[in-house]
N, C-alpha and C. Protein backbone atom coordinates (compact mmCIF):
# COMPACT_ATOMS: atom_id res chain seq x y z
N UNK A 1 115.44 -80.39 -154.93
CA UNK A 1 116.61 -79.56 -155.17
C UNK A 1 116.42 -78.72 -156.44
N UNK A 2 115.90 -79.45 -157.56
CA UNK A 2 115.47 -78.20 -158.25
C UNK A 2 114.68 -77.12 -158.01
N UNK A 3 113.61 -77.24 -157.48
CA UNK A 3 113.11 -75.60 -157.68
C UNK A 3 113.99 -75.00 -156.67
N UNK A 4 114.82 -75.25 -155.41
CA UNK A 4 116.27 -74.67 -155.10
C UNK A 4 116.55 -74.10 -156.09
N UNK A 5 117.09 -74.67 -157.12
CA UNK A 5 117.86 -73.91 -158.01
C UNK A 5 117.53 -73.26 -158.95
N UNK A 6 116.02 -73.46 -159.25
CA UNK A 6 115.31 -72.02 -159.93
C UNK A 6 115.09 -71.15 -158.99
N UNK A 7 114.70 -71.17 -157.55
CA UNK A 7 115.00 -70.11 -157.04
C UNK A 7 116.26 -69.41 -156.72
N UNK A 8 117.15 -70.08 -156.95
CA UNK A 8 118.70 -69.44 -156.83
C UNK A 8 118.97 -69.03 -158.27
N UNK A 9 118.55 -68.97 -159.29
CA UNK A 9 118.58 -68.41 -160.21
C UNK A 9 117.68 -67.55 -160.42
N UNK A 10 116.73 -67.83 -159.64
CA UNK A 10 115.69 -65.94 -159.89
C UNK A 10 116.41 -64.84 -159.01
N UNK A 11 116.68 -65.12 -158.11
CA UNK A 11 117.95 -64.53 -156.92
C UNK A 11 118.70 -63.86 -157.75
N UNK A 12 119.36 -65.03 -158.34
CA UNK A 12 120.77 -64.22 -159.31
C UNK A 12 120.70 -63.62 -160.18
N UNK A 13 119.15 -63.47 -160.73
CA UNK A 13 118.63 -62.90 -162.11
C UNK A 13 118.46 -61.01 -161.74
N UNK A 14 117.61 -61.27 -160.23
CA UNK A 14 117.37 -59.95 -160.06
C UNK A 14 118.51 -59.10 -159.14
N UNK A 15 119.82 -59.79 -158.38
CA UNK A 15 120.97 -58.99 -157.84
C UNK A 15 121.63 -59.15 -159.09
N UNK A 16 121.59 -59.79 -160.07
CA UNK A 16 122.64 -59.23 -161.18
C UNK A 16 122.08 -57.77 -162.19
N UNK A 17 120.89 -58.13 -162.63
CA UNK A 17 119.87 -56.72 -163.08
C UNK A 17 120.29 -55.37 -161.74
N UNK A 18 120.28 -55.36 -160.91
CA UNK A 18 120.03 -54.58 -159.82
C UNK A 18 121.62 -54.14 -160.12
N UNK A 19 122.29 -54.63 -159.77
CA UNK A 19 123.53 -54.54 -159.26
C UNK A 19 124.52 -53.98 -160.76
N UNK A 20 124.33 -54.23 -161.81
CA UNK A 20 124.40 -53.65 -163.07
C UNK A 20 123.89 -52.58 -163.53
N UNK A 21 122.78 -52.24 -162.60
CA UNK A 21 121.84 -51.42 -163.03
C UNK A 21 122.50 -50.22 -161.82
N UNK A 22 122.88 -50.85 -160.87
CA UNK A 22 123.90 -49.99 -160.13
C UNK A 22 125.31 -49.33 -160.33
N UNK A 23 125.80 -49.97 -161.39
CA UNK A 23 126.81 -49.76 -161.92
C UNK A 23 126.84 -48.07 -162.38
N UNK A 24 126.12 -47.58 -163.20
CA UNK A 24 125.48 -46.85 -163.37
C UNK A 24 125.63 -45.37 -162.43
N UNK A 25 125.58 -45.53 -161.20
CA UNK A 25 125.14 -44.88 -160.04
C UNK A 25 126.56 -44.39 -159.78
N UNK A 26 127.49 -45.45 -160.22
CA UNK A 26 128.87 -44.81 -160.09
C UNK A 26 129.43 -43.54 -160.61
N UNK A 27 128.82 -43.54 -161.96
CA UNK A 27 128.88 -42.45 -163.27
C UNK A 27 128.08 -41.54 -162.82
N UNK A 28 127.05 -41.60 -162.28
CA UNK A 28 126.03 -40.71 -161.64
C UNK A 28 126.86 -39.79 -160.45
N UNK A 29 127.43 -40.46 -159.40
CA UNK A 29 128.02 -40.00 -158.55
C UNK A 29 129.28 -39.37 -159.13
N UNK A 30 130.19 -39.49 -159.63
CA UNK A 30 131.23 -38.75 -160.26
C UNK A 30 130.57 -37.64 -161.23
N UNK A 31 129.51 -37.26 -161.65
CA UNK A 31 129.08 -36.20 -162.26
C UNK A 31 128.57 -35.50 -161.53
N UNK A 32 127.79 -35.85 -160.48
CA UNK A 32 127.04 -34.83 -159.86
C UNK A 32 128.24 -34.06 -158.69
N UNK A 33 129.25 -35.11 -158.64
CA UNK A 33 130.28 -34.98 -157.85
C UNK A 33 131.38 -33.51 -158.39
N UNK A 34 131.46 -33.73 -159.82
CA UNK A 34 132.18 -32.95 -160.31
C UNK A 34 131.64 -31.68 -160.86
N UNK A 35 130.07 -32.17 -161.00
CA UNK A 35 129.65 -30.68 -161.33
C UNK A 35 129.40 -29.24 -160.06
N UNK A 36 129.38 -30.49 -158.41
CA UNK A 36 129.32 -29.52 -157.59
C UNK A 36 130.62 -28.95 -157.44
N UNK A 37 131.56 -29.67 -157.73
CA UNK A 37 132.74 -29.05 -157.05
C UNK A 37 132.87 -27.74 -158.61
N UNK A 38 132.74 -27.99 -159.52
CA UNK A 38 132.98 -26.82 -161.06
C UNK A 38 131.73 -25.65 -159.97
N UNK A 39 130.59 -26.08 -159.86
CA UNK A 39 129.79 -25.09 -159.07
C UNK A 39 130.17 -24.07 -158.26
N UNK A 40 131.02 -24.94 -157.08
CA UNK A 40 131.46 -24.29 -156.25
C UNK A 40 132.64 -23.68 -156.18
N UNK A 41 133.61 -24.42 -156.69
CA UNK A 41 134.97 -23.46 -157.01
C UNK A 41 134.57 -22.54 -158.11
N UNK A 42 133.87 -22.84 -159.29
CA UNK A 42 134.00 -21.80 -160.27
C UNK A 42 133.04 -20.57 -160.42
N UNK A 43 131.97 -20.78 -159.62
CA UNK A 43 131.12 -19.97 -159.83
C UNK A 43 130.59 -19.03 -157.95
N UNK A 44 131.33 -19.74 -157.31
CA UNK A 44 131.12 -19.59 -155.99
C UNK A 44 129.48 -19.88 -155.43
N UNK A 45 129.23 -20.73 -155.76
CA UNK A 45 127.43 -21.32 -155.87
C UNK A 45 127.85 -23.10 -155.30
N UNK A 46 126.82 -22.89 -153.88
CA UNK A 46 126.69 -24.58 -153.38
C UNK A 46 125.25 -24.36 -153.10
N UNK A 47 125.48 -25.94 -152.65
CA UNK A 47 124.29 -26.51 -152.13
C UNK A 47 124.32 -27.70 -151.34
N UNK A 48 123.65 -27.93 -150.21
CA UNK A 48 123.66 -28.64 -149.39
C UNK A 48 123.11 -30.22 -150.24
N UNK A 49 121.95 -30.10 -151.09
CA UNK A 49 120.98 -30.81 -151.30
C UNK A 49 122.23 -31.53 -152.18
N UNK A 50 123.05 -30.95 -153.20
CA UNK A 50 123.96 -31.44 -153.71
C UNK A 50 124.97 -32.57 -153.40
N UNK A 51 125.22 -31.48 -152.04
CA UNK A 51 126.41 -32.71 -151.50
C UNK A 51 125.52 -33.85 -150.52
N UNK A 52 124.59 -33.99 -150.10
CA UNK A 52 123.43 -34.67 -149.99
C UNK A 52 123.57 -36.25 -151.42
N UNK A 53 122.76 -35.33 -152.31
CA UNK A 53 122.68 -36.34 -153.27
C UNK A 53 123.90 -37.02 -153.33
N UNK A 54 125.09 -36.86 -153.68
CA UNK A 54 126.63 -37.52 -153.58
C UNK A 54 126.47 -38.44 -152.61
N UNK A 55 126.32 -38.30 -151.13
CA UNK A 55 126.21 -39.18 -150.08
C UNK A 55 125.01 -40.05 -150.15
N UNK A 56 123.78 -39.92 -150.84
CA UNK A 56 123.16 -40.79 -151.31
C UNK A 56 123.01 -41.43 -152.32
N UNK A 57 124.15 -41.21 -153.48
CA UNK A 57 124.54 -41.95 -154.47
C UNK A 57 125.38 -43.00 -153.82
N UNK A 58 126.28 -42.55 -153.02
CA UNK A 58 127.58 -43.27 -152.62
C UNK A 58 126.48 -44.92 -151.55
N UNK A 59 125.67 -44.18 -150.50
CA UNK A 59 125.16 -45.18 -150.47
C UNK A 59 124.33 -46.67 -150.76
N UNK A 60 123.74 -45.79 -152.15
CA UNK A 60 122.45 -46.71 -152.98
C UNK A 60 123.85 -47.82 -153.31
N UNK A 61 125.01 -47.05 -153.84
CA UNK A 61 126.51 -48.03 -154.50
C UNK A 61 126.16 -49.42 -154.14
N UNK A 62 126.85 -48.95 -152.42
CA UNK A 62 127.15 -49.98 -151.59
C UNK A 62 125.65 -50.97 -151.48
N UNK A 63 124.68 -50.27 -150.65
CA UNK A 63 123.99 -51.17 -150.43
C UNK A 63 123.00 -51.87 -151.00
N UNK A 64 122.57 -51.50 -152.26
CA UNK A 64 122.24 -51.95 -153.75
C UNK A 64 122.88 -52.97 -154.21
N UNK A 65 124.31 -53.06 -154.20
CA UNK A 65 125.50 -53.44 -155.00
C UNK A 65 126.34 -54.47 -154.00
N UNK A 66 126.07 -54.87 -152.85
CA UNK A 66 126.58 -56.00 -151.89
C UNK A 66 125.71 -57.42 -152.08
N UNK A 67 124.45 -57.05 -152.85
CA UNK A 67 124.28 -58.67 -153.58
C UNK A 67 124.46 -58.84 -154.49
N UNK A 68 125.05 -58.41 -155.48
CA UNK A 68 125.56 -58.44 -156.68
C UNK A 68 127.22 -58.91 -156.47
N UNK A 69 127.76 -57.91 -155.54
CA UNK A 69 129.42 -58.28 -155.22
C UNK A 69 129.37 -59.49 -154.38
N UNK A 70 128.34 -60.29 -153.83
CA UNK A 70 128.31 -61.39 -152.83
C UNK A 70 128.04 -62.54 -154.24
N UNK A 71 127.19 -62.36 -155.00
CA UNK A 71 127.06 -63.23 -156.45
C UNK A 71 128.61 -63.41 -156.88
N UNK A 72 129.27 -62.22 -157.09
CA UNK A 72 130.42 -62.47 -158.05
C UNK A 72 131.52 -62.54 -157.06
N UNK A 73 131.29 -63.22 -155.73
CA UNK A 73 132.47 -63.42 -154.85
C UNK A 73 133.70 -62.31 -154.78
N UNK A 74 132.81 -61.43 -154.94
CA UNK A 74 134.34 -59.79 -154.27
C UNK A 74 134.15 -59.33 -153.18
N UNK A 75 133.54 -60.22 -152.04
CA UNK A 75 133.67 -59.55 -151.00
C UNK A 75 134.83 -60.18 -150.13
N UNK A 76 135.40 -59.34 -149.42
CA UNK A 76 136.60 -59.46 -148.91
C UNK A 76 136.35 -60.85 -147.78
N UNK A 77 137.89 -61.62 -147.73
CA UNK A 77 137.83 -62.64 -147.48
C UNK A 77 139.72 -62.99 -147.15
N UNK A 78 139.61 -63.84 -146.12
CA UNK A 78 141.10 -64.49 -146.67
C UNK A 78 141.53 -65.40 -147.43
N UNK A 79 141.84 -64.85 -148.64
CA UNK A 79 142.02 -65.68 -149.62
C UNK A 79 142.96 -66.80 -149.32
N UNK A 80 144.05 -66.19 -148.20
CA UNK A 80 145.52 -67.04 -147.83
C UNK A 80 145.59 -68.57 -147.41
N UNK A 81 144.20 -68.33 -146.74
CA UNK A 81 143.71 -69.93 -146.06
C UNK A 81 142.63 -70.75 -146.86
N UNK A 82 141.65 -70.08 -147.70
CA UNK A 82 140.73 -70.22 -147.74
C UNK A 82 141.22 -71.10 -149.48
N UNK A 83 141.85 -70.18 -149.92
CA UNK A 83 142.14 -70.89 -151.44
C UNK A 83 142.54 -72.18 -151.29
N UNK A 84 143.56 -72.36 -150.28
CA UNK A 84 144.43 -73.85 -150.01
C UNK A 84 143.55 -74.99 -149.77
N UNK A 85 142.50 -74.96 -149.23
CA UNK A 85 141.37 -75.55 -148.61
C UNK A 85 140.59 -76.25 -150.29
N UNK A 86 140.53 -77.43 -150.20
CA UNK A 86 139.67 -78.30 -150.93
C UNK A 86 138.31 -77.81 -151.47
N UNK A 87 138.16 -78.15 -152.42
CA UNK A 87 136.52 -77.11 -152.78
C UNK A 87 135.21 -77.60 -151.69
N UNK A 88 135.04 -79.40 -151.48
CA UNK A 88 134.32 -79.35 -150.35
C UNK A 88 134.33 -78.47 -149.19
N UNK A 89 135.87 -78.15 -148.78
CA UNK A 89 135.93 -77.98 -147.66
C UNK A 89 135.40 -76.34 -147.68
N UNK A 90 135.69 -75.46 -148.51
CA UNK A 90 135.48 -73.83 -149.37
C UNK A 90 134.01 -73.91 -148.82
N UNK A 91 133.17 -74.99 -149.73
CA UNK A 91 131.65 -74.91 -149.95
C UNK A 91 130.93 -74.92 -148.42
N UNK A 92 131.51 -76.05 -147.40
CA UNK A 92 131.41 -76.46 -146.09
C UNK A 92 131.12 -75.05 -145.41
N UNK A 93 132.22 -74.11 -145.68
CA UNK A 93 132.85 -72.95 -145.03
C UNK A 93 131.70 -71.80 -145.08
N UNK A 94 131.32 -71.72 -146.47
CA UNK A 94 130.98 -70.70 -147.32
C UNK A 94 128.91 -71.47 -146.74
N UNK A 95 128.77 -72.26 -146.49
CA UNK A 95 127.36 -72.80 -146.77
C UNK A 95 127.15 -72.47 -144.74
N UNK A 96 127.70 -72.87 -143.98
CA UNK A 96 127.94 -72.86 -142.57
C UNK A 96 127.86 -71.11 -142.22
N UNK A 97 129.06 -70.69 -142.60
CA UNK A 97 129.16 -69.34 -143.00
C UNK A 97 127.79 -68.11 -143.05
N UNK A 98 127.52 -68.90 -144.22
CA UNK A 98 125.80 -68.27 -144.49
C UNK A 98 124.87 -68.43 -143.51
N UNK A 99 124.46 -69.82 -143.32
CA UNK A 99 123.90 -70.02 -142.84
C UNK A 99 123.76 -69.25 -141.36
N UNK A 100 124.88 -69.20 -140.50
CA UNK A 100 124.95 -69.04 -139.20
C UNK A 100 125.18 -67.42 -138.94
N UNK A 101 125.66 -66.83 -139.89
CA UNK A 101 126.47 -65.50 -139.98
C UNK A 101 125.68 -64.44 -141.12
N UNK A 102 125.91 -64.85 -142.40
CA UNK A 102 125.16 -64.01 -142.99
C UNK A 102 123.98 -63.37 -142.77
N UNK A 103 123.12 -64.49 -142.87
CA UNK A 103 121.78 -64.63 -142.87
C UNK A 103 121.00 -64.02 -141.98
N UNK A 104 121.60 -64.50 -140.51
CA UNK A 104 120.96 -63.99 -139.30
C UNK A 104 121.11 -62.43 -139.04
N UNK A 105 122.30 -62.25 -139.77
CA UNK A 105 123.07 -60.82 -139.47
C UNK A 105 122.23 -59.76 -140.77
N UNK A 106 122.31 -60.17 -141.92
CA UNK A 106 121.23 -59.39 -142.98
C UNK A 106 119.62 -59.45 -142.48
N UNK A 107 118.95 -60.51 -141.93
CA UNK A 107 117.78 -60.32 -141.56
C UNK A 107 117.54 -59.30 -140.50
N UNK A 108 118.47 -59.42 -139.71
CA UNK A 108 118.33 -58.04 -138.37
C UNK A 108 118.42 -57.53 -138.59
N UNK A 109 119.77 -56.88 -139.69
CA UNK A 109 119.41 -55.27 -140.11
C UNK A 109 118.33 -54.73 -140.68
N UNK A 110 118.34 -55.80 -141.86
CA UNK A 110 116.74 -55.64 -142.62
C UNK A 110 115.37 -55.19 -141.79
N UNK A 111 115.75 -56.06 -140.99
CA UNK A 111 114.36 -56.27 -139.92
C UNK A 111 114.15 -54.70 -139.02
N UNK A 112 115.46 -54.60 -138.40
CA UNK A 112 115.80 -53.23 -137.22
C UNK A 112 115.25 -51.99 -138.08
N UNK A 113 115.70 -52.25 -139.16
CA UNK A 113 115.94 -50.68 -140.32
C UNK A 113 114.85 -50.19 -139.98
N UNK A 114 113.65 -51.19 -140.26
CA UNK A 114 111.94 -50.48 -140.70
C UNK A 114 111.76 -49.70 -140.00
N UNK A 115 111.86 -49.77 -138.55
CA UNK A 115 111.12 -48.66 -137.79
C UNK A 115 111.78 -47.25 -137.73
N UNK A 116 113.31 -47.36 -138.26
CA UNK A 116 113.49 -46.03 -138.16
C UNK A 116 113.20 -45.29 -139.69
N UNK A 117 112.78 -46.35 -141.00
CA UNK A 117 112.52 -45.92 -141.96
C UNK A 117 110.83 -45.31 -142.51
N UNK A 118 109.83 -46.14 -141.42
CA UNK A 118 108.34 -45.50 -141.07
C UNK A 118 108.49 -44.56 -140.24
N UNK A 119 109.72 -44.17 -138.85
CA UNK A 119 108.89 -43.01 -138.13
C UNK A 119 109.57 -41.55 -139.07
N UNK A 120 110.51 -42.02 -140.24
CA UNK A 120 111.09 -40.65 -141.10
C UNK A 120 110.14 -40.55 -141.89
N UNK A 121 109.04 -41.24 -142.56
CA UNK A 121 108.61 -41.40 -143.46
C UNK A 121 106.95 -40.72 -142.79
N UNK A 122 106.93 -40.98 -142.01
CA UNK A 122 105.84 -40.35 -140.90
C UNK A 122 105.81 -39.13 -140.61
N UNK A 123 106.86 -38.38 -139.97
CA UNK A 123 106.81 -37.16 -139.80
C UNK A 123 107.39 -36.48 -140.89
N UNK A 124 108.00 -36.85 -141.96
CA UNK A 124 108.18 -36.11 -143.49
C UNK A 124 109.89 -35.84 -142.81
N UNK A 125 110.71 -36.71 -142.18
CA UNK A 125 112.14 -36.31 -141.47
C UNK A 125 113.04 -35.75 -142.78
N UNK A 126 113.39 -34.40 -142.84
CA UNK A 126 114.40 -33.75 -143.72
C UNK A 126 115.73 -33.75 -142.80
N UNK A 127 116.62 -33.20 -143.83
CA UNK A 127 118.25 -33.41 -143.18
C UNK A 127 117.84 -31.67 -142.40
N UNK A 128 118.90 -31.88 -141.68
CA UNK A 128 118.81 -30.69 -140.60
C UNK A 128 119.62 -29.21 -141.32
N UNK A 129 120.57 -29.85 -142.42
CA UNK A 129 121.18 -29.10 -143.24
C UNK A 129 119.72 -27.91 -144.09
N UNK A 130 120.76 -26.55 -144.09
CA UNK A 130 119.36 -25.72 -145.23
C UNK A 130 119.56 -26.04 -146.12
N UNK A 131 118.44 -26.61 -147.41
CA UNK A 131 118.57 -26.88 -148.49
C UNK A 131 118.64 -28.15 -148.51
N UNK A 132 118.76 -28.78 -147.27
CA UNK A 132 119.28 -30.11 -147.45
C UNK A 132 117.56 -31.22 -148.45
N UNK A 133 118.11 -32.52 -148.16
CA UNK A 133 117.21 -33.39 -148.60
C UNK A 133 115.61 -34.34 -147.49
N UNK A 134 114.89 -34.93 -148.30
CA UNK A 134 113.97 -35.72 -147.29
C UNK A 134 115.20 -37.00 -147.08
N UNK A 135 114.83 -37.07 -145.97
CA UNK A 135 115.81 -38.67 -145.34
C UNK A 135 115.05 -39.86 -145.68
N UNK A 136 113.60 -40.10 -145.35
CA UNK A 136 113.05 -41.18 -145.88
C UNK A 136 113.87 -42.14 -147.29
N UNK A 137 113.52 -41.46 -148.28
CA UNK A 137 114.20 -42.44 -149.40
C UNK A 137 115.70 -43.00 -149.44
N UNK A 138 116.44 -42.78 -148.61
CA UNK A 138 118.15 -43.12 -148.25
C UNK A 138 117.78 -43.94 -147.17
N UNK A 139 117.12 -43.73 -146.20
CA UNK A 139 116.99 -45.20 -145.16
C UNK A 139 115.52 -46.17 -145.97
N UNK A 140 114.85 -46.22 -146.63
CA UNK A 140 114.66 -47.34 -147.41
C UNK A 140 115.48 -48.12 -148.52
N UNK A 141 116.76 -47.31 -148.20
CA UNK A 141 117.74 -48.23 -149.34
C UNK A 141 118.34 -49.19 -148.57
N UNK A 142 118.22 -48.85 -147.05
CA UNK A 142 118.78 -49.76 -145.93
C UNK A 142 118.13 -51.44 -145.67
N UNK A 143 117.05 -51.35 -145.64
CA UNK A 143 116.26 -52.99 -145.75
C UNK A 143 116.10 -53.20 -147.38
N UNK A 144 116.35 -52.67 -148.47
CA UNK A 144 116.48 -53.08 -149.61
C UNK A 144 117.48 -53.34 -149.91
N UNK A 145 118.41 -53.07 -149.41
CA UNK A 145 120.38 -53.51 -150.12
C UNK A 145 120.27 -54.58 -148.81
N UNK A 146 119.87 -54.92 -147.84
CA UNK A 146 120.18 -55.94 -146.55
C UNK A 146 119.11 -56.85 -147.52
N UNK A 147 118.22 -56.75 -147.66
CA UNK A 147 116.85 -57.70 -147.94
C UNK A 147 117.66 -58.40 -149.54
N UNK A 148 118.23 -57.69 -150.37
CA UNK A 148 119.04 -58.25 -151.57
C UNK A 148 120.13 -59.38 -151.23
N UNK A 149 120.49 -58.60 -150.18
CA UNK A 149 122.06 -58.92 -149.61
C UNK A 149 121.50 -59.96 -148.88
N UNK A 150 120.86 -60.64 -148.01
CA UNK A 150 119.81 -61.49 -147.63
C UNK A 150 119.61 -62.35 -148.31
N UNK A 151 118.87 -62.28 -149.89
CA UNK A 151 118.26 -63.43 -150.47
C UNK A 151 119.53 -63.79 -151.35
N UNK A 152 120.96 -62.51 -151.91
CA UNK A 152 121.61 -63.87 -152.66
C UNK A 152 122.75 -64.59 -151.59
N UNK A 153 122.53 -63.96 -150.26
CA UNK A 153 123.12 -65.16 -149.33
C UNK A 153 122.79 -67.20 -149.27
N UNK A 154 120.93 -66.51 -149.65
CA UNK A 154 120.08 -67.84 -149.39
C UNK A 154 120.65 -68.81 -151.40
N UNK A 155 120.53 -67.41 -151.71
CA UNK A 155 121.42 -68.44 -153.36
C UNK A 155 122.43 -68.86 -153.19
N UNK A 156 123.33 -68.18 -152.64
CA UNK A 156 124.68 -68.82 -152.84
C UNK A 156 124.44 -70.21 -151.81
N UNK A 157 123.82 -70.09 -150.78
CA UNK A 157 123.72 -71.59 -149.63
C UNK A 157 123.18 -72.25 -150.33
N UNK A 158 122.25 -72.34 -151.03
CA UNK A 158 121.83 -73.12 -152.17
C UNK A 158 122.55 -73.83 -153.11
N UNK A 159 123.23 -72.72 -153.60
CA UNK A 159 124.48 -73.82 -154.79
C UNK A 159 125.83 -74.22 -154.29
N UNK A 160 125.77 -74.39 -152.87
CA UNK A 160 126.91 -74.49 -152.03
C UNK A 160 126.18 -75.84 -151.81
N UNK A 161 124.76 -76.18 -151.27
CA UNK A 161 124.16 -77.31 -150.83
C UNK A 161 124.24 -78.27 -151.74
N UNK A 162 123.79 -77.57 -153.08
CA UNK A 162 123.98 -78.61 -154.30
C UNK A 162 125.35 -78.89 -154.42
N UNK A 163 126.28 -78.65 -154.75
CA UNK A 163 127.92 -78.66 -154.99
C UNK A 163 127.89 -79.85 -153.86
N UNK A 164 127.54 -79.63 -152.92
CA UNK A 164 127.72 -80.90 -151.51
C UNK A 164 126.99 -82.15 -151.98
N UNK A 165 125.89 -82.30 -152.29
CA UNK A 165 125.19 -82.82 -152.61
C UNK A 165 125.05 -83.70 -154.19
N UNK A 166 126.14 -82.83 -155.11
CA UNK A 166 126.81 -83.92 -156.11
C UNK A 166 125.55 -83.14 -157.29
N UNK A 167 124.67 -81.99 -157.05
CA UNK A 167 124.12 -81.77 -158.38
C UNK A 167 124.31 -80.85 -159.00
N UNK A 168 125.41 -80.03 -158.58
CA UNK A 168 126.02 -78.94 -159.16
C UNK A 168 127.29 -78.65 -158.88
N UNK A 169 127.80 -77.58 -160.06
CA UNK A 169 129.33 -77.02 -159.50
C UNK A 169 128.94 -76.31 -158.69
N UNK A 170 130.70 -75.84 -158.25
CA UNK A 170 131.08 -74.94 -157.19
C UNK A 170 130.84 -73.83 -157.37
N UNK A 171 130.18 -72.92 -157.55
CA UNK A 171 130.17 -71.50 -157.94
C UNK A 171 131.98 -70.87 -158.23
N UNK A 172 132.88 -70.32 -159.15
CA UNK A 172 133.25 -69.91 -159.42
C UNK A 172 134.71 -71.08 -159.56
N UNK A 173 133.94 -72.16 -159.69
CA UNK A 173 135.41 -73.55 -160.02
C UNK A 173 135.37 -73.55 -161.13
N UNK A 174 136.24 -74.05 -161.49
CA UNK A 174 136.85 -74.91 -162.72
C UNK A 174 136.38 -76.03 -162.88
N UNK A 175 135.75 -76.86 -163.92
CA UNK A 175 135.26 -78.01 -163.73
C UNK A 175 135.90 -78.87 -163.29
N UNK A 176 137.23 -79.22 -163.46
CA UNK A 176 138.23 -79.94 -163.16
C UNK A 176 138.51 -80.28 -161.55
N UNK A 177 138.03 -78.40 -161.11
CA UNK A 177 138.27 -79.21 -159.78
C UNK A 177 137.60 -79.40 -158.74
N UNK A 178 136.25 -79.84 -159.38
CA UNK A 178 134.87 -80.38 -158.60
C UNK A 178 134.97 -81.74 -158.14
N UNK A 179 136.04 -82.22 -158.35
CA UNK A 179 136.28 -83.77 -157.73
C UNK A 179 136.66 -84.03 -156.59
């Protein structure tokens, strides 16, 4: 069970770096966001490649940033049932959960993505827009935010296994109410 949990801490080391480091991308996107629109209303000057980049900021966000928000438990959930529920029973949920659902479901995308991210990357696939961008580098963000989103699934089942198993807390309990 320990090196489990050094590997669930190298997990959490590199979606928290990543995902912070994504943070970032937000500020990025609201500038490039606001300088097209000052562009275009004020000067009567666009660009495709522009509003391009925006839609590939907005994506790196999300799919960069869904193992980082899966680390710090903000992904949407019913809290209504789920809070009332005993921390075994949470961990049970959350470890089953992963296991059967996450996991299988991030590896297929991960897995599916590649081939449409080698045959863009093959024929040099640009957006169809003039001016627009290469597509390649926006669908390799697709098996890299799934492949993230993937391994801190396998962390969190990890410190869900331990929590069961009596050698760790609950990820985001109170000590108090690990009993």
């Amino acid at each position: 069970m320990a090196a489990l949990l050094w590997l669930s801490r190298v997990i959490d080391a590199i979606n928290e770096r990543i995902g912070r480091t994504t943070m970032w991308l937000v500020l990025l996107a609201a500038v490039v966001s606001t300088g097209n629109a000052l562009f275009r209303y004020g000067f009567n000057m666009s660009s495709n490649a522009w509003l391009e980049i925006q839609w590939y900021l907005f994506a790196l966000i999300f799919l960069l940033g869904a193992g980082y928000t899966l680390k710090h438990n903000g992904h949407v959930r019913i809290d209504v049932l789920y809070g009332r529920l005993a921390p075994r029973t949470r961990a049970w949920i959350d470890l089953v959960g992963s296991l059967l659902f996450l996991l299988p479901m991030t590896g297929l995308i991960a897995w599916l993505s590649w081939p449409a991210l080698l045959d863009s990357y093959s024929i040099g696939e640009m957006s169809s827009d003039a001016g627009g961008l290469s597509r390649w580098p926006i669908k390799l963000a697709i098996p890299v935010g799934f492949t993230l989103l993937a391994l801190q699934g396998v962390s969190e089942a990890i410190k869900r296994l331990a929590f069961l198993l009596g050698k760790g807390p609950l990820p985001g309990e109170q000590a108090e109410e690990m009993a």
